[in-house]
C-alpha atoms as a PDB file:
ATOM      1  CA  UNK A   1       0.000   0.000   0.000  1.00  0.00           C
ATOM      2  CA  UNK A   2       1.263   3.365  -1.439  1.00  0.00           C
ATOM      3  CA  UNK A   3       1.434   6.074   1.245  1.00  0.00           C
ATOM      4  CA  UNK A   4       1.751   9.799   1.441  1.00  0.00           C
ATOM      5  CA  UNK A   5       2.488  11.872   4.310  1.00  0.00           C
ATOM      6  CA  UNK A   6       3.353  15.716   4.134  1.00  0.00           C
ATOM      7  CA  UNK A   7       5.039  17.464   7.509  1.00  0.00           C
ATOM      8  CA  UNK A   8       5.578  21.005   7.529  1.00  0.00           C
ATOM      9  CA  UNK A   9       4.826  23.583   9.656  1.00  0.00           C
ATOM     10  CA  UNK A  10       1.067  24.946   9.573  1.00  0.00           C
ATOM     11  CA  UNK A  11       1.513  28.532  10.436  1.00  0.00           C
ATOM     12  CA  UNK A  12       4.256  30.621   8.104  1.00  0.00           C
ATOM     13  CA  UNK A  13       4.615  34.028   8.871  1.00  0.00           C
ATOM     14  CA  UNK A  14       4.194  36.875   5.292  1.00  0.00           C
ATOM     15  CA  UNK A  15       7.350  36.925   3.785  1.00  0.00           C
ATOM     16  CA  UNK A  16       8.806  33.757   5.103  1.00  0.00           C
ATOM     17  CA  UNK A  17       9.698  30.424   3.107  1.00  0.00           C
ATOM     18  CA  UNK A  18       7.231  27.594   3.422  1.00  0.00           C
ATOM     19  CA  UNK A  19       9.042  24.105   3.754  1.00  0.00           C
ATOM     20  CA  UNK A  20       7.139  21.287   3.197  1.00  0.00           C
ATOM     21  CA  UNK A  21       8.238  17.403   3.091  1.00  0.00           C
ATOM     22  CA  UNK A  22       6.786  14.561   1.367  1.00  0.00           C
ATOM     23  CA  UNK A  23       7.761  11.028   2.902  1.00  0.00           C
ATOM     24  CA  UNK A  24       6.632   8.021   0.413  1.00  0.00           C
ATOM     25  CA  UNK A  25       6.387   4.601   1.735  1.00  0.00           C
ATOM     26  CA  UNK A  26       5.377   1.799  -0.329  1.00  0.00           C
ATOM     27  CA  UNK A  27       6.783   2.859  -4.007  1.00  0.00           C
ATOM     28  CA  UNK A  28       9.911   4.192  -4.486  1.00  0.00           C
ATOM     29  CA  UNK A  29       9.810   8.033  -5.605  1.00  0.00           C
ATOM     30  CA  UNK A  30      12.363   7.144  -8.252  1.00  0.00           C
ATOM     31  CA  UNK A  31       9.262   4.856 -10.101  1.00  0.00           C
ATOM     32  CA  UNK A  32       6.552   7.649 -10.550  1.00  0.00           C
ATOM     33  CA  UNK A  33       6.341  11.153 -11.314  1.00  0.00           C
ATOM     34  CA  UNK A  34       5.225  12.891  -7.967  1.00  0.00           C
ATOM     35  CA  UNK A  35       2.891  16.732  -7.398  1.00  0.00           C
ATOM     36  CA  UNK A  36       2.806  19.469  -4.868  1.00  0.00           C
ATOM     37  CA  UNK A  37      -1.249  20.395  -5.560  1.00  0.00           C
ATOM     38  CA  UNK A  38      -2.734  23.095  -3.052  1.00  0.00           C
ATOM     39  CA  UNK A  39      -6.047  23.916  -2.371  1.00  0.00           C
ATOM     40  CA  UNK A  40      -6.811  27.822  -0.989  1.00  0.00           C
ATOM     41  CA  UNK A  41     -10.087  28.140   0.583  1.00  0.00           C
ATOM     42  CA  UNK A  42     -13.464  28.234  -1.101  1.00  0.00           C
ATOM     43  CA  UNK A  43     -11.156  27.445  -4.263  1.00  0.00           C
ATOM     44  CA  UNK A  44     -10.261  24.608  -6.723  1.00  0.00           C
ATOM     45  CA  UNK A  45      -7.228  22.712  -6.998  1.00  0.00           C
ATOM     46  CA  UNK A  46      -3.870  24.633  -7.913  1.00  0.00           C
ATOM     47  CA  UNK A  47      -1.013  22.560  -9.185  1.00  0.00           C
ATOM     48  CA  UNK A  48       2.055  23.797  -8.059  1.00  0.00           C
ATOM     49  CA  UNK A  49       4.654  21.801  -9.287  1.00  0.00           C
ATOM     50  CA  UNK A  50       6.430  17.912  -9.830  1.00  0.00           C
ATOM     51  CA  UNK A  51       9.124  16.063  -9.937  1.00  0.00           C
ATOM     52  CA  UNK A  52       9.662  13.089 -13.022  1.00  0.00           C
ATOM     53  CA  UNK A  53      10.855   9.653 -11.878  1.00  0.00           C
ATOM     54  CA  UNK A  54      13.892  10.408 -13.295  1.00  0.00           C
ATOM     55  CA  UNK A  55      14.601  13.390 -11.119  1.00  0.00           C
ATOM     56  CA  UNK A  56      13.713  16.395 -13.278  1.00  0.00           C
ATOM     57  CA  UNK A  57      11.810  19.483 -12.195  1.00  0.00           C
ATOM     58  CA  UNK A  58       8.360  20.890 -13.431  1.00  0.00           C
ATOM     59  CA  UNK A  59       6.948  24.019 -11.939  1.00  0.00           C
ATOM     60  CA  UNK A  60       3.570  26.485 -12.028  1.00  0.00           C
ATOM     61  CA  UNK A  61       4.823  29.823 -14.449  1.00  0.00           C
ATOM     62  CA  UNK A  62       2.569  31.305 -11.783  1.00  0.00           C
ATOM     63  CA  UNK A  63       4.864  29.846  -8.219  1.00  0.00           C
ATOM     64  CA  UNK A  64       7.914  29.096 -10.357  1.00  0.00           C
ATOM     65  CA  UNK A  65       9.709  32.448  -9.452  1.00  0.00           C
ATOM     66  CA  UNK A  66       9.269  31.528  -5.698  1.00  0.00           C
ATOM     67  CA  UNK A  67       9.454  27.977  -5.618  1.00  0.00           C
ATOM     68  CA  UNK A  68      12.131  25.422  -5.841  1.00  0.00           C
ATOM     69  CA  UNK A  69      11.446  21.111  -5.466  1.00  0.00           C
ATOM     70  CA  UNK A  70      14.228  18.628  -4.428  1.00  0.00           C
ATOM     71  CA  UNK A  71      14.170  15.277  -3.460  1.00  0.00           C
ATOM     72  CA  UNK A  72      16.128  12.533  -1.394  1.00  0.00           C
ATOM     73  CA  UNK A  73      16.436   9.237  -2.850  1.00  0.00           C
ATOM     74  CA  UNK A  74      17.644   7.721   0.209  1.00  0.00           C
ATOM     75  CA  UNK A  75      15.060   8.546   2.499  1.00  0.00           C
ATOM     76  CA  UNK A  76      12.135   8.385  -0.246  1.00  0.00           C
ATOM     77  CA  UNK A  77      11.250  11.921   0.156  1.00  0.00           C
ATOM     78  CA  UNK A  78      10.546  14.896  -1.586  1.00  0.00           C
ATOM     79  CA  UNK A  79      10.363  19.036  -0.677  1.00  0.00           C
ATOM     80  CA  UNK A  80       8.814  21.876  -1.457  1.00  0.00           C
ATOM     81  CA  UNK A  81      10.280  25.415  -0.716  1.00  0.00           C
ATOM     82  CA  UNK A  82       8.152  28.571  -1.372  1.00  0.00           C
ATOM     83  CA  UNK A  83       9.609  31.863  -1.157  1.00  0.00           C
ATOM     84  CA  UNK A  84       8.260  35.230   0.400  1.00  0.00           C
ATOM     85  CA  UNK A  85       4.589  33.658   1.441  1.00  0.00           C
ATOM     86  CA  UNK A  86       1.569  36.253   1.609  1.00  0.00           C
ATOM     87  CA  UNK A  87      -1.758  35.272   2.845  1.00  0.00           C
ATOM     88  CA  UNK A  88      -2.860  34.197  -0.316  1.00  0.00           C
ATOM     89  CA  UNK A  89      -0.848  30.553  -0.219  1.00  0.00           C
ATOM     90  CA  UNK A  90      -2.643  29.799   2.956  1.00  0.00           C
ATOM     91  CA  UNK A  91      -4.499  26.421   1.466  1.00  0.00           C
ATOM     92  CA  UNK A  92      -4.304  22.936   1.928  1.00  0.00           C
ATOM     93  CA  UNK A  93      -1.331  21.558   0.569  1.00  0.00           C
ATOM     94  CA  UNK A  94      -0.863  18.010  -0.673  1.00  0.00           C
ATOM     95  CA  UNK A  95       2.032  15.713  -2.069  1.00  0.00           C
ATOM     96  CA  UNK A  96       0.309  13.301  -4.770  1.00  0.00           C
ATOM     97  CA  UNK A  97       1.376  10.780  -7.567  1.00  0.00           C
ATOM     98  CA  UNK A  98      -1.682  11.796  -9.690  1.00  0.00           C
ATOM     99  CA  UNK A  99      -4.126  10.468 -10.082  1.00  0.00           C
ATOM    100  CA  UNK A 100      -4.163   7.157  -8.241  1.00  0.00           C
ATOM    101  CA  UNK A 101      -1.720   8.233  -4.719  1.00  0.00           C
ATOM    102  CA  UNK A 102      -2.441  11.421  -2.445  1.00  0.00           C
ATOM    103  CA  UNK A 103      -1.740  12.669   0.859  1.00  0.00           C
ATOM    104  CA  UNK A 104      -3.989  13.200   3.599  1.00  0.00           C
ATOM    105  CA  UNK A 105      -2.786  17.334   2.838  1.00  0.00           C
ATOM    106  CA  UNK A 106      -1.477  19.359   5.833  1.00  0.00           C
ATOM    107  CA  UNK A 107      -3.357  22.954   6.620  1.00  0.00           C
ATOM    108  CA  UNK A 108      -0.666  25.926   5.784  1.00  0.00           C
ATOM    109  CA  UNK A 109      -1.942  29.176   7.058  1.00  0.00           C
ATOM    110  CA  UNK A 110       0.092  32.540   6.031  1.00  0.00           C
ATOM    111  CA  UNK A 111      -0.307  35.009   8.655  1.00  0.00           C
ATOM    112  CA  UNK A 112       1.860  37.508  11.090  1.00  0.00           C
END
């Protein structure tokens, strides 16, 4: 069974980098593409960005000034970094293999 678990912290103050981990267990993240999807509230998904199988990086042109993606083979993980937060990234953030794998999401609010 193919699980998903993002860890982060759930309050960022404006201005601040968001750091968010994704920790696979049951496929290795060198066999799938994997997403960073958000969700603000009272609003639809937003991808954000992914990482190929074979290491390469994908991002929003919308985040893709303020974000950067890396991974770690040996621990089966992958991160997301946004740069200078405002309110408006507060969402629900989730780590996915889309369609068929998601996380449970973790709650980021954006506020001083």
């Amino acid at each position: 069974q193919v699980q998903l678990q993002e860890s982060g912290p759930g309050l960022v103050k404006p201005s601040q980098t968001l750091s968010l981990t994704c920790t696979v267990s049951g496929a290795s993240i060198t066999s799938v593409n994997w997403e960073w999807i958000r969700q603000p509230p009272g609003k639809g998904l937003e991808w954000m960005g992914a990482i190929t199988d074979g290491g390469r990086f994908w991002y929003s042109p919308s985040l893709e000034s303020r974000m950067s993606l890396s991974r770690d083979t040996s621990k089966n993980r992958f991160t997301l970094q946004l740069n200078s937060v405002t309110p408006e990234d507060t969402g629900v953030y989730y780590c996915a293999s889309w369609p068929l794998w998601w996380g449970h999401g973790t709650q980021v609010t954006v506020s001083s």
